[in-house]
N, C-alpha and C. Protein backbone atom coordinates (compact mmCIF):
# COMPACT_ATOMS: atom_id res chain seq x y z
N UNK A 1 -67.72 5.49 5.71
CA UNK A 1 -66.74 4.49 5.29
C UNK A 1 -65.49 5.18 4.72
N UNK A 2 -65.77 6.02 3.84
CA UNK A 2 -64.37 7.03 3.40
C UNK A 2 -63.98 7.88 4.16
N UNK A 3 -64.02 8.07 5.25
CA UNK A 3 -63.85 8.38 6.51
C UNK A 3 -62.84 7.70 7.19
N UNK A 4 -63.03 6.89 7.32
CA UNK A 4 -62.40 5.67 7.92
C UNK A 4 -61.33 5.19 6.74
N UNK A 5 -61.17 5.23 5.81
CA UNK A 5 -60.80 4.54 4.68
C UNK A 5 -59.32 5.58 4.84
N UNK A 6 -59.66 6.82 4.51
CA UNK A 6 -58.77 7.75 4.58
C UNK A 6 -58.13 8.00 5.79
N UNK A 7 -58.65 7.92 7.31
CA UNK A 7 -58.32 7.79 8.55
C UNK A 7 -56.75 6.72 8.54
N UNK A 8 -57.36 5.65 8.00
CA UNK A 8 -56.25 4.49 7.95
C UNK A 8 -54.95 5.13 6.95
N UNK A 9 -55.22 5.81 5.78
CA UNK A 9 -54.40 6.03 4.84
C UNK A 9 -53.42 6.86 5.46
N UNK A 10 -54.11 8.01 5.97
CA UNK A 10 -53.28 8.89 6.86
C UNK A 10 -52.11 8.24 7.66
N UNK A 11 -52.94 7.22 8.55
CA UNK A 11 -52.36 7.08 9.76
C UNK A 11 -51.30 6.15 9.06
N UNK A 12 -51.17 5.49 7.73
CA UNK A 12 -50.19 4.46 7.88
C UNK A 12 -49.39 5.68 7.31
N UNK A 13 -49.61 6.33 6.05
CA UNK A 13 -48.89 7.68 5.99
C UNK A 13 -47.60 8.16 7.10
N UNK A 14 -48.55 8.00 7.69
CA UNK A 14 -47.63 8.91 9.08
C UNK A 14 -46.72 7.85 10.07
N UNK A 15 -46.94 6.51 9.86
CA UNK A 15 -46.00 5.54 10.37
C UNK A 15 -45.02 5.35 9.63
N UNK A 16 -45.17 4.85 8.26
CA UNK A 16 -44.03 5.05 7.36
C UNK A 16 -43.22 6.15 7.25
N UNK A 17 -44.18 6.83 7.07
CA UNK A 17 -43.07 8.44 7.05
C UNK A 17 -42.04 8.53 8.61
N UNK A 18 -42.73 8.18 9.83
CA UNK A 18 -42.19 8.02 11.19
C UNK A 18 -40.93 6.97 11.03
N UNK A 19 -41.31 5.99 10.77
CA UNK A 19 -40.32 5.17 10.14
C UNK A 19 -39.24 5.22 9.13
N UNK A 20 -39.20 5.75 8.24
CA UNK A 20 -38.64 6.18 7.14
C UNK A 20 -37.24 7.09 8.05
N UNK A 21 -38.00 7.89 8.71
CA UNK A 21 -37.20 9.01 9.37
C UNK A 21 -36.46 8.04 10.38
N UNK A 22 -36.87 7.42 11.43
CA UNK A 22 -35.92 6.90 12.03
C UNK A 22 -34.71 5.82 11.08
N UNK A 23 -35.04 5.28 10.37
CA UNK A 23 -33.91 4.78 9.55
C UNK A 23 -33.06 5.49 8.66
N UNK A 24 -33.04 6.53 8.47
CA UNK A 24 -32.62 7.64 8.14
C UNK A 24 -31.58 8.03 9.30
N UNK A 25 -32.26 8.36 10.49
CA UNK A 25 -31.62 8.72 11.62
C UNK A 25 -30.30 7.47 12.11
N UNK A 26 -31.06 6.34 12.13
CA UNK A 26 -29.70 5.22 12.51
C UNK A 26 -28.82 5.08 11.45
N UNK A 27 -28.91 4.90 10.14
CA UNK A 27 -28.33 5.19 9.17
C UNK A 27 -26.79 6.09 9.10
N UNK A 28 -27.57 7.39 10.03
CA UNK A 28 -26.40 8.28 10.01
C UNK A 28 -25.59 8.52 11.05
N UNK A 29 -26.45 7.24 12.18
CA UNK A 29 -25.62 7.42 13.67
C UNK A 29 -24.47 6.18 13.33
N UNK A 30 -24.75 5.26 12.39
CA UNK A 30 -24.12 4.19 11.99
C UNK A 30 -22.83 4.48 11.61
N UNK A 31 -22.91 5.71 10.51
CA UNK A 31 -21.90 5.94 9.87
C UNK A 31 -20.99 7.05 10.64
N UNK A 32 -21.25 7.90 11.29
CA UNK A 32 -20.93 8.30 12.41
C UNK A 32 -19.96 7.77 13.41
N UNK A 33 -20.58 7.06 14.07
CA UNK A 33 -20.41 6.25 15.43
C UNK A 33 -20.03 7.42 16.55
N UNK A 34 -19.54 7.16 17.40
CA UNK A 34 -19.81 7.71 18.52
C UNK A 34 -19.14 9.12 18.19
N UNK A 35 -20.34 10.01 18.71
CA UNK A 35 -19.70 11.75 19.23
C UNK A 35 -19.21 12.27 20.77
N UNK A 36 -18.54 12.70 20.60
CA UNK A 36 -18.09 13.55 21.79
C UNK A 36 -18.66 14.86 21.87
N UNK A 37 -18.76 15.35 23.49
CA UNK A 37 -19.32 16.35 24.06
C UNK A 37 -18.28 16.82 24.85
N UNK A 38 -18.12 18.05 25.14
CA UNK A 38 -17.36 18.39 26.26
C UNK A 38 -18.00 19.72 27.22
N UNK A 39 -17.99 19.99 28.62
CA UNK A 39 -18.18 20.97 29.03
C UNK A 39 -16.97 21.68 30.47
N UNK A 40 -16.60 22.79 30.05
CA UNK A 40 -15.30 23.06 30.81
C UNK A 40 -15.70 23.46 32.15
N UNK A 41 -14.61 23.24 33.19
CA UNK A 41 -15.18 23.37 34.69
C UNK A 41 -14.16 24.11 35.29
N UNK A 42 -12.86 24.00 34.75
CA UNK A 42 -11.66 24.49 35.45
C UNK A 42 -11.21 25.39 33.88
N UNK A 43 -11.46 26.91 33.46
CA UNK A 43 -11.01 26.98 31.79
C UNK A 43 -9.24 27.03 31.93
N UNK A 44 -9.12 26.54 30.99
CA UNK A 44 -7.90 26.58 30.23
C UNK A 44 -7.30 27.77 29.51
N UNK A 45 -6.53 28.52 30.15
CA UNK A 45 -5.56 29.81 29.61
C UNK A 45 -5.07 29.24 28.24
N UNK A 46 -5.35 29.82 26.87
CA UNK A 46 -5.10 29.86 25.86
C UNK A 46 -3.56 30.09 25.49
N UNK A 47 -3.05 30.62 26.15
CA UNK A 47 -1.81 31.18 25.75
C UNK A 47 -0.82 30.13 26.86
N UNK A 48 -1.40 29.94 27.74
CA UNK A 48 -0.45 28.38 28.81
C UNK A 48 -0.53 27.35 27.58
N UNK A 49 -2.19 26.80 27.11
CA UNK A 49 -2.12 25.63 26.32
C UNK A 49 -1.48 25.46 25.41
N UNK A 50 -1.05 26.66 24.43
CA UNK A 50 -0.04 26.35 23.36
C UNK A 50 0.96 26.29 23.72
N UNK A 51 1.72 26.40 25.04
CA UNK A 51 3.22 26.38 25.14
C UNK A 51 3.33 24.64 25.38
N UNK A 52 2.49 24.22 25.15
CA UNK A 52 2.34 22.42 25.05
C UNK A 52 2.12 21.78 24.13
N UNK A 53 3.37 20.67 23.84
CA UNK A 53 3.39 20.39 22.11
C UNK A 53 2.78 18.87 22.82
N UNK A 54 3.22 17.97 23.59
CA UNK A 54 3.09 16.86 23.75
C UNK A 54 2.22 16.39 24.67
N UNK A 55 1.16 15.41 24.65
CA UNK A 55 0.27 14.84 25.78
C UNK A 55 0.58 13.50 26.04
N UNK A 56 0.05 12.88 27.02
CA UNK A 56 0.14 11.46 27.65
C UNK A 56 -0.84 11.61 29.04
N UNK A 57 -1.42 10.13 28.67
CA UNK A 57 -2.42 9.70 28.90
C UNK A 57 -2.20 8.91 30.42
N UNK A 58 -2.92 9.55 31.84
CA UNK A 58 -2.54 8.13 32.91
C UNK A 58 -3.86 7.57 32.68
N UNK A 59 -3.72 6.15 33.55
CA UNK A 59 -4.43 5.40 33.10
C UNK A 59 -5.67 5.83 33.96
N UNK A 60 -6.91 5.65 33.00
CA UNK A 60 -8.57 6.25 32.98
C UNK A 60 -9.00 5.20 34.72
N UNK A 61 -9.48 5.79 35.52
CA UNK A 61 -10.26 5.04 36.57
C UNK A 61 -11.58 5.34 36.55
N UNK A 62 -12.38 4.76 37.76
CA UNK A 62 -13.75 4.77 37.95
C UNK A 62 -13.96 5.24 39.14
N UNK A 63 -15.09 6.27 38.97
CA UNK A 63 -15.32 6.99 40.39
C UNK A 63 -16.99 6.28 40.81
N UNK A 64 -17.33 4.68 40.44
CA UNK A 64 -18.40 4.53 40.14
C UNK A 64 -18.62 2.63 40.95
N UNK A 65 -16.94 2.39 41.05
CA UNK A 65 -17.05 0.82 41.20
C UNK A 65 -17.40 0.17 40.16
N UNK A 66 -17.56 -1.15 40.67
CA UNK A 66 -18.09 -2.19 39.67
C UNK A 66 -19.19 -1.83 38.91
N UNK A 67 -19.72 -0.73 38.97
CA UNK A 67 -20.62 -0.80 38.13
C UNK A 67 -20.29 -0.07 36.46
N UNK A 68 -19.05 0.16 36.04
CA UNK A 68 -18.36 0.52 35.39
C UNK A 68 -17.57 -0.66 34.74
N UNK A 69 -17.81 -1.34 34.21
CA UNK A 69 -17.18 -3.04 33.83
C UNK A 69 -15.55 -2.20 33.58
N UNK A 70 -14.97 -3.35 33.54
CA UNK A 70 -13.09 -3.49 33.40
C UNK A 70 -12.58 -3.27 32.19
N UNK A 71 -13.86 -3.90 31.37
CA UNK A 71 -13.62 -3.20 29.68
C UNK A 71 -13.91 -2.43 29.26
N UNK A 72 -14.58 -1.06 29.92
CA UNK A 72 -14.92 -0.10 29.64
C UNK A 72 -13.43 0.89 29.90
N UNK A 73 -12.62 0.67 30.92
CA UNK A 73 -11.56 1.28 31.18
C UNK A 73 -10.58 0.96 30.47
N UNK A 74 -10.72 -0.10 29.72
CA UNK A 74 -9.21 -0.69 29.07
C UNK A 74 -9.80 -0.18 27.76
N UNK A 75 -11.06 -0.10 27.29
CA UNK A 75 -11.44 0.63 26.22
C UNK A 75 -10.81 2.32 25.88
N UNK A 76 -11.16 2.53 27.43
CA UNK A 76 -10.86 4.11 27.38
C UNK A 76 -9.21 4.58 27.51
N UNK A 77 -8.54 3.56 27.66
CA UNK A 77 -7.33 4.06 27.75
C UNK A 77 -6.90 3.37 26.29
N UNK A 78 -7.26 2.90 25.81
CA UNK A 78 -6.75 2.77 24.22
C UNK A 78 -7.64 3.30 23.59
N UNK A 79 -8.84 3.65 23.46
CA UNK A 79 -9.13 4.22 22.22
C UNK A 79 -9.78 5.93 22.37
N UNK A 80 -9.55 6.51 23.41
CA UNK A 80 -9.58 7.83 23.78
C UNK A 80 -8.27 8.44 23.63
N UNK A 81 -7.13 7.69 23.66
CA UNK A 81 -5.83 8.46 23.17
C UNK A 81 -6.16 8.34 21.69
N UNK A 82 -6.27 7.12 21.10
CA UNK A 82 -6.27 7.15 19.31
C UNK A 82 -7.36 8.30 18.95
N UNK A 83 -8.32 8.21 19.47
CA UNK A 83 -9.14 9.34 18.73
C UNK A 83 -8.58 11.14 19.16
N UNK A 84 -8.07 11.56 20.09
CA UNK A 84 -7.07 12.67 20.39
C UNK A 84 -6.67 12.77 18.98
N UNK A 85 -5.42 11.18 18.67
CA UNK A 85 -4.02 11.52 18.26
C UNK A 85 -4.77 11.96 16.39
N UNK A 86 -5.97 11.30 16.38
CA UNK A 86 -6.30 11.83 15.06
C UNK A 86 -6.87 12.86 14.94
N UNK A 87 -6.87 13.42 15.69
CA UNK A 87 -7.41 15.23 15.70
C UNK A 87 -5.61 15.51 15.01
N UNK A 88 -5.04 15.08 15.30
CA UNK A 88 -3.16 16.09 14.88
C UNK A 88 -3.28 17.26 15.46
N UNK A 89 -3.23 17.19 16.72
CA UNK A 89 -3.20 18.26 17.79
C UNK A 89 -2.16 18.60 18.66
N UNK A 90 -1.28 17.41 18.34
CA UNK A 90 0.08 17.28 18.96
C UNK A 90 0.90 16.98 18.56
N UNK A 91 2.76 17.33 19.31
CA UNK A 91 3.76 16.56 18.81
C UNK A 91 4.08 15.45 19.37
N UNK A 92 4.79 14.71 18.72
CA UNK A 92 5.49 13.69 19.48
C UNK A 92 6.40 13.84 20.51
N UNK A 93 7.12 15.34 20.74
CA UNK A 93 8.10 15.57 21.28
C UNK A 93 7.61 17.26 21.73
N UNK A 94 7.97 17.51 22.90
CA UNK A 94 7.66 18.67 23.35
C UNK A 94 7.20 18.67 25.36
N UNK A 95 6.94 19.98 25.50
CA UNK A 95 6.71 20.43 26.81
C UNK A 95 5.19 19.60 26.80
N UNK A 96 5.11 18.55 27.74
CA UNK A 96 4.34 17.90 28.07
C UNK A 96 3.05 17.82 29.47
N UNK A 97 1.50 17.82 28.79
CA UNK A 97 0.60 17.66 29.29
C UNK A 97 0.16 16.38 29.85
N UNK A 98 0.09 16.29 31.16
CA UNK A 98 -0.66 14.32 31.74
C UNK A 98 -2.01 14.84 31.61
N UNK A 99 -2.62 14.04 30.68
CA UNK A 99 -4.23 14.05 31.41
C UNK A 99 -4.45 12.52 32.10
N UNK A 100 -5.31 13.20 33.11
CA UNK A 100 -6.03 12.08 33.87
C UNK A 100 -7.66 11.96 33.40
N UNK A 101 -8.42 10.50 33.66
CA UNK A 101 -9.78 10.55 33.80
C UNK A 101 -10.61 9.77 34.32
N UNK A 102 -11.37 10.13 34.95
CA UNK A 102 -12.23 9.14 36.15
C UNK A 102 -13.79 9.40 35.27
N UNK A 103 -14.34 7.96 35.43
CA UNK A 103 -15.34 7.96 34.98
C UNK A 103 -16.58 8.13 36.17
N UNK A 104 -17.45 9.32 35.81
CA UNK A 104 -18.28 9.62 36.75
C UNK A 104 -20.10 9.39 36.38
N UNK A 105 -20.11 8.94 35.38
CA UNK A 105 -21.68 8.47 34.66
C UNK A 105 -21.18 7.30 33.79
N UNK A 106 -21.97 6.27 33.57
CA UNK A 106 -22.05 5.23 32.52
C UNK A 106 -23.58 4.89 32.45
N UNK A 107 -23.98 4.73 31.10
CA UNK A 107 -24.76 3.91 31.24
C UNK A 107 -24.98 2.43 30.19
N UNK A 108 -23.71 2.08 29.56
CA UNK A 108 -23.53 1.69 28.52
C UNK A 108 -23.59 0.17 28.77
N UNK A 109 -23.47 -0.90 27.81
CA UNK A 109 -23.14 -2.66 28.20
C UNK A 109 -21.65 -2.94 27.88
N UNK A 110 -21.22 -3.75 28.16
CA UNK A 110 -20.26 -4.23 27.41
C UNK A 110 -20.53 -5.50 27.44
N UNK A 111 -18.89 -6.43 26.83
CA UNK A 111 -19.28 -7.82 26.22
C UNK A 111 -20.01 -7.40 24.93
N UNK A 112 -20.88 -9.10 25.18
CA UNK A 112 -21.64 -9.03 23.40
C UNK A 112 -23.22 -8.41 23.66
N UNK A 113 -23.53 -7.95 25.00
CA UNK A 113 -24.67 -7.09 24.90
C UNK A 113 -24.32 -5.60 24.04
N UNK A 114 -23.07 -5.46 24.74
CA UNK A 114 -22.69 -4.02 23.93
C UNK A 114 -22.45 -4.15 22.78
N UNK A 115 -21.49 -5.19 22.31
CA UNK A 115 -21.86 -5.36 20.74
C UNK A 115 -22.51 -5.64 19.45
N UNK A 116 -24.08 -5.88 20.49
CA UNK A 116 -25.23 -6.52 19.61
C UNK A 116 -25.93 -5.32 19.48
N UNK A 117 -25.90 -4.18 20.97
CA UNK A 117 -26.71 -3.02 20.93
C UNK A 117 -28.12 -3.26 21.61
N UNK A 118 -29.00 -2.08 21.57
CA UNK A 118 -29.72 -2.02 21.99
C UNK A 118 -31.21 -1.89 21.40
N UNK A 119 -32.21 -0.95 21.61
CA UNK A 119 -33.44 -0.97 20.57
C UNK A 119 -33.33 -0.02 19.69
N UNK A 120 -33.85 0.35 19.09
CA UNK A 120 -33.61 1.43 17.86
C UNK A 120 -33.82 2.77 19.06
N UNK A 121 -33.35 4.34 18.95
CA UNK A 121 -33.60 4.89 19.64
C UNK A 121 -33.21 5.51 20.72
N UNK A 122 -32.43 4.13 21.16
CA UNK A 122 -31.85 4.58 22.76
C UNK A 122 -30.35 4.99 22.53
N UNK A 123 -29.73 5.35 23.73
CA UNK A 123 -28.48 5.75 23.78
C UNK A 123 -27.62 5.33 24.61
N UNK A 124 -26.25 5.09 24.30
CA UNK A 124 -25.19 4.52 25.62
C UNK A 124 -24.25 5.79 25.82
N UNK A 125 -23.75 6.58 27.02
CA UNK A 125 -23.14 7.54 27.69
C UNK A 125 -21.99 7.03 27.90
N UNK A 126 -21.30 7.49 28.47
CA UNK A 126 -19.79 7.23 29.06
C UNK A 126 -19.03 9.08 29.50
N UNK A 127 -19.50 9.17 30.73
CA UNK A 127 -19.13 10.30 30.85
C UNK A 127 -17.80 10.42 32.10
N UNK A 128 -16.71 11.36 31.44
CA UNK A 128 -15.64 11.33 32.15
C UNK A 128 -15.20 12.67 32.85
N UNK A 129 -14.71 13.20 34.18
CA UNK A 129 -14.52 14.55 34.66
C UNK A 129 -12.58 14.23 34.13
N UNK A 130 -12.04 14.77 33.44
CA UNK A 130 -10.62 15.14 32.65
C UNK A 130 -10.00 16.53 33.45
N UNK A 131 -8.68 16.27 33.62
CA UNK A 131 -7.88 17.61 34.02
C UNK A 131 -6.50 17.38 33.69
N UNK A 132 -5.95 18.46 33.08
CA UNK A 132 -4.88 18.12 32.64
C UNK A 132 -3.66 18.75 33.86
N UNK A 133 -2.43 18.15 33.97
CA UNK A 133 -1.61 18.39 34.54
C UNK A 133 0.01 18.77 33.67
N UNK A 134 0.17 20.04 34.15
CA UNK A 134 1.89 19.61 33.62
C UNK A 134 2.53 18.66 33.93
N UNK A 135 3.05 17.90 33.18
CA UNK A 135 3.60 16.44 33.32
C UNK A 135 5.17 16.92 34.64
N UNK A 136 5.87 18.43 34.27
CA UNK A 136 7.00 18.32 35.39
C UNK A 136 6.50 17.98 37.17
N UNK A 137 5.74 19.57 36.74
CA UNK A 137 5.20 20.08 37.93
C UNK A 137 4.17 19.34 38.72
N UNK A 138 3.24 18.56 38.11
CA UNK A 138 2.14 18.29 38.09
C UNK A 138 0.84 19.22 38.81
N UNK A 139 1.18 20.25 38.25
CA UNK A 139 0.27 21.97 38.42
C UNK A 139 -1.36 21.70 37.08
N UNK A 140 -2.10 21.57 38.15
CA UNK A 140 -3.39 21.84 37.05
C UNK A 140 -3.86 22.61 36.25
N UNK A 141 -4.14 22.22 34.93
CA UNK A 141 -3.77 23.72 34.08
C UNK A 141 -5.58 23.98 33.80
N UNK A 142 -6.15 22.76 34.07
CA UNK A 142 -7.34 22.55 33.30
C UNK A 142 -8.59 21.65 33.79
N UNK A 143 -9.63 22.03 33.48
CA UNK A 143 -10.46 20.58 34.24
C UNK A 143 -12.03 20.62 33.38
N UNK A 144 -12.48 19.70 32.72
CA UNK A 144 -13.37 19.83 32.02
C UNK A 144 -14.24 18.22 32.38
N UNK A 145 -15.74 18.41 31.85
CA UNK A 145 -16.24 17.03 31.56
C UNK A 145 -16.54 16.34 29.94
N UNK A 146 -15.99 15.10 29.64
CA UNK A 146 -16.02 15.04 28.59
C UNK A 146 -16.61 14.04 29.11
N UNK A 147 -17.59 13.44 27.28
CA UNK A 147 -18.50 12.14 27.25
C UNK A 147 -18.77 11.83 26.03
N UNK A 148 -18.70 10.27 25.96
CA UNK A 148 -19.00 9.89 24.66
C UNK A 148 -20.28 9.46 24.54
N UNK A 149 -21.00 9.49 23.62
CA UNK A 149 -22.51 9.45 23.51
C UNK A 149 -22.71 8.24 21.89
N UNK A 150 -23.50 7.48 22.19
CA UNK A 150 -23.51 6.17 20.99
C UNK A 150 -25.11 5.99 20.63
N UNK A 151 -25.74 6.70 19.73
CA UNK A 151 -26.93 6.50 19.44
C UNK A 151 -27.42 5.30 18.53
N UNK A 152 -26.23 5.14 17.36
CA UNK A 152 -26.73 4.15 16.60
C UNK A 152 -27.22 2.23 17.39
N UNK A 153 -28.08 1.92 16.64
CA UNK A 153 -28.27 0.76 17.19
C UNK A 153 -27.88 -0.66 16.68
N UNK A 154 -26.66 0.07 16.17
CA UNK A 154 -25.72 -1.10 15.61
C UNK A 154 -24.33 -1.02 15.88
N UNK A 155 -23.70 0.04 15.90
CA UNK A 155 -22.58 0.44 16.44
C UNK A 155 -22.00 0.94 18.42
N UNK A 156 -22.43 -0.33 18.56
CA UNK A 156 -22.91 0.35 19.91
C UNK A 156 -21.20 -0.09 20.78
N UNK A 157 -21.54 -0.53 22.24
CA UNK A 157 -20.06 -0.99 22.99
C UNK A 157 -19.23 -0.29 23.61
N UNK A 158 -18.21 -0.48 24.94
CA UNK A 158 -17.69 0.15 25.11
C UNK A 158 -16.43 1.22 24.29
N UNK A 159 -16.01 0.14 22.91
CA UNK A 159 -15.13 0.98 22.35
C UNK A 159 -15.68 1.87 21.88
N UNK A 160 -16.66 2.10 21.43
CA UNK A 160 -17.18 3.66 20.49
C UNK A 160 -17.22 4.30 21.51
N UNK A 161 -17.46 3.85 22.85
CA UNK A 161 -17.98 5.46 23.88
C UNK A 161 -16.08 5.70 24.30
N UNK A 162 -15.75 4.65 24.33
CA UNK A 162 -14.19 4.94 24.52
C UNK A 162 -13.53 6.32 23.66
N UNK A 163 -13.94 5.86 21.80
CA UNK A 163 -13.60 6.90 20.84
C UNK A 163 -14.50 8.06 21.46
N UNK A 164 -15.71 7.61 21.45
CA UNK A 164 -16.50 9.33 21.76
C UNK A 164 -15.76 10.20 23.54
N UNK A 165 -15.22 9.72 24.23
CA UNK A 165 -14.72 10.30 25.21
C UNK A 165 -13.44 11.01 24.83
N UNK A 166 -12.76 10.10 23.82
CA UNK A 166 -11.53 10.74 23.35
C UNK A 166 -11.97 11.91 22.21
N UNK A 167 -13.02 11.57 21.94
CA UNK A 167 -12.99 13.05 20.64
C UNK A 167 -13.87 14.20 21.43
N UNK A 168 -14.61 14.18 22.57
CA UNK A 168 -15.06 14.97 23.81
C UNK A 168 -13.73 16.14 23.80
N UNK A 169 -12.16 15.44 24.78
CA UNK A 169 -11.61 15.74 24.38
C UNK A 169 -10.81 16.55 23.38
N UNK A 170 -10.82 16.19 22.47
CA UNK A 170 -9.80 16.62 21.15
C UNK A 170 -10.92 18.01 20.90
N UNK A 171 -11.90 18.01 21.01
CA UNK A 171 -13.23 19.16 20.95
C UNK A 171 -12.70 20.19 21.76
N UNK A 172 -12.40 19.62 23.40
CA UNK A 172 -12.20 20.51 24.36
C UNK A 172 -10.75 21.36 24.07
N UNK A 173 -10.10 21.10 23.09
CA UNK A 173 -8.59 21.23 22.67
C UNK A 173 -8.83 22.44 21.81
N UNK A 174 -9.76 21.98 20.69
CA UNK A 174 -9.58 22.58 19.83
C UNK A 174 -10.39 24.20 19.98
N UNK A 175 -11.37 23.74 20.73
CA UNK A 175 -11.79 24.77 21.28
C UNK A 175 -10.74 26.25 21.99
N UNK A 176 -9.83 25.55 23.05
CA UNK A 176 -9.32 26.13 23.62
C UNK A 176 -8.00 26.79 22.73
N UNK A 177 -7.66 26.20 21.93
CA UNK A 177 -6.28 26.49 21.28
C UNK A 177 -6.87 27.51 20.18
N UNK A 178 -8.12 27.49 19.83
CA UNK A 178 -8.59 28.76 18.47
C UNK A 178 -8.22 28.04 17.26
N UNK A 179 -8.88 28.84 16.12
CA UNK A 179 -8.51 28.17 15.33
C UNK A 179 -7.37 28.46 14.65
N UNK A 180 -6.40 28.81 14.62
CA UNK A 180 -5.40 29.44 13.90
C UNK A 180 -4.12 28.65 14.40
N UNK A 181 -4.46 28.37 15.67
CA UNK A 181 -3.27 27.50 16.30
C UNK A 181 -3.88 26.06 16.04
N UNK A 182 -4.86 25.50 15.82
CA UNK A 182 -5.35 24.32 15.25
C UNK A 182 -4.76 23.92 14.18
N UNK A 183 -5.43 24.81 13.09
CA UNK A 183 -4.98 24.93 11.40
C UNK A 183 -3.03 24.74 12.00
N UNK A 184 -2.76 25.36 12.46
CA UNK A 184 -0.73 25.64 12.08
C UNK A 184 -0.49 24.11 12.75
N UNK A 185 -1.34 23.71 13.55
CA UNK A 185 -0.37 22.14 14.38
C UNK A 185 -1.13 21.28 13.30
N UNK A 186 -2.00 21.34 12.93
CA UNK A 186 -2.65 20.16 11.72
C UNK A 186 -1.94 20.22 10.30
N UNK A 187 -1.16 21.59 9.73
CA UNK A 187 -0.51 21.78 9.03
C UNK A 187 0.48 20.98 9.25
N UNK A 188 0.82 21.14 10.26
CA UNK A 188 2.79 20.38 10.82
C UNK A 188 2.67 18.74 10.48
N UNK A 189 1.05 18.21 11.69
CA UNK A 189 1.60 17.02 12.06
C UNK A 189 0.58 16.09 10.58
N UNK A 190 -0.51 16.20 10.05
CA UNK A 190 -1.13 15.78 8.99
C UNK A 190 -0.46 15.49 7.92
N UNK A 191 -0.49 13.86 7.80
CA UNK A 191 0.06 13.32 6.57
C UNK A 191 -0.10 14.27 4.87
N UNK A 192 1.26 14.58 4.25
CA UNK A 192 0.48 15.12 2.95
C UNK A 192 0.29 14.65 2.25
N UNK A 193 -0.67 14.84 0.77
CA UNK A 193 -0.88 14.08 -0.26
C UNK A 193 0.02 14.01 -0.93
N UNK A 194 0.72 14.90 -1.26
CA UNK A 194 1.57 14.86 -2.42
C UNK A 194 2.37 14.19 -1.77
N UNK A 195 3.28 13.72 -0.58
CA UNK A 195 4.19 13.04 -0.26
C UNK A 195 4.01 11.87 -0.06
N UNK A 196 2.70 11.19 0.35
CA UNK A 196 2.39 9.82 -0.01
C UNK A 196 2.00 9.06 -1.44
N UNK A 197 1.94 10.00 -2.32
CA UNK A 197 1.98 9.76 -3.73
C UNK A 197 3.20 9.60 -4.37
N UNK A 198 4.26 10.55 -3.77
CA UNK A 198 5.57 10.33 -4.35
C UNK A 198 5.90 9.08 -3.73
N UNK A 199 5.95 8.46 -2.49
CA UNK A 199 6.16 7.57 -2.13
C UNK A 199 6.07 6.15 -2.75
N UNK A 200 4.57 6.04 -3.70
CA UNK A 200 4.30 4.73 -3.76
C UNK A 200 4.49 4.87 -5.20
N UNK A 201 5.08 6.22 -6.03
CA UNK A 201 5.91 6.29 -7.23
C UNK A 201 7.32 5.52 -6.85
């Protein structure tokens, strides 16, 4: 009987504790929300990429059809530039980069399936093949795969994989530029404290 008694103790032991941990885990995918991944296919000359202060965005397509909903693309062309522009990786003004991006994996919902989410556990993708072009020339400087990845099961939808494709991106940037040329353009373009304090003096 204490055999059994303790058998049970264990085992709920080990569900709670199993449990415990996954809410823990969504918890922090919640607060999170979507990450970006990137992996390079075409590399990017370090010393070409910094002679580029300015980017712009053509508009994101699908290499996939309908099976890629319409709001997944209108997602990705607004909120894959905003998540870039908050890396402060760029100027407003300068020798200018086009990126393009075709979406070549999804597996995500949109509508209010995507905004209700899914079961605890699972994950929504949004994976994009990116290459950047000199905006004169239109000479390829670059070609990488970026993807946004959405684990939490509350924060789910096409806009977070939208943000996670754009910070894929801003990854693939920062990577390539080192850190020293990161730090000096985040120096330039990053709001300061002390000047928004004098301000609202």
């Amino acid at each position: 009987m204490w055999r059994t008694s303790a058998f049970l103790s264990v085992s709920i032991l080990a569900m709670a504790s199993s449990g415990c941990s996954t809410l823990i885990k969504q918890s922090y995918y919640g607060v999170k929300g979507a990450s970006g991944k990137f992996y390079e296919v075409k590399v990017v000359d370090s010393a070409t990429l910094t002679q580029y202060k300015r980017v712009k965005f053509a508009p994101f397509t699908s290499g996939l059809g309908e099976h890629v909903p319409e709001e997944m693309i209108t997602e990705l062309n607004g909120r894959a530039p905003e998540a870039l522009a908050e890396a402060y990786l760029f100027y407003p003004e300068g020798k200018t980069l086009r990126i393009t991006g075709n979406v070549i994996h999804y597996t995500g919902k949109s509508g209010l399936a995507g905004s209700l989410g899914n079961t605890i556990g699972g994950r929504d993708e949004c994976v994009c093949r990116m290459q950047l072009h000199d905006d004169e020339t239109g000479t390829l400087i670059g070609e990488a795969v970026c993807w946004g990845v959405v684990k939490s099961a509350v924060r789910r939808g096409a806009d977070e994989l939208g943000e996670g494709v754009g910070k894929g991106v801003a990854k693939w940037f920062e990577d390539r530029f080192g850190e020293a040329e990161v730090e000096k353009r985040r120096a330039d373009l990053k709001p300061k404290v002390d000047d928004e304090e004098d301000d609202k003096e």
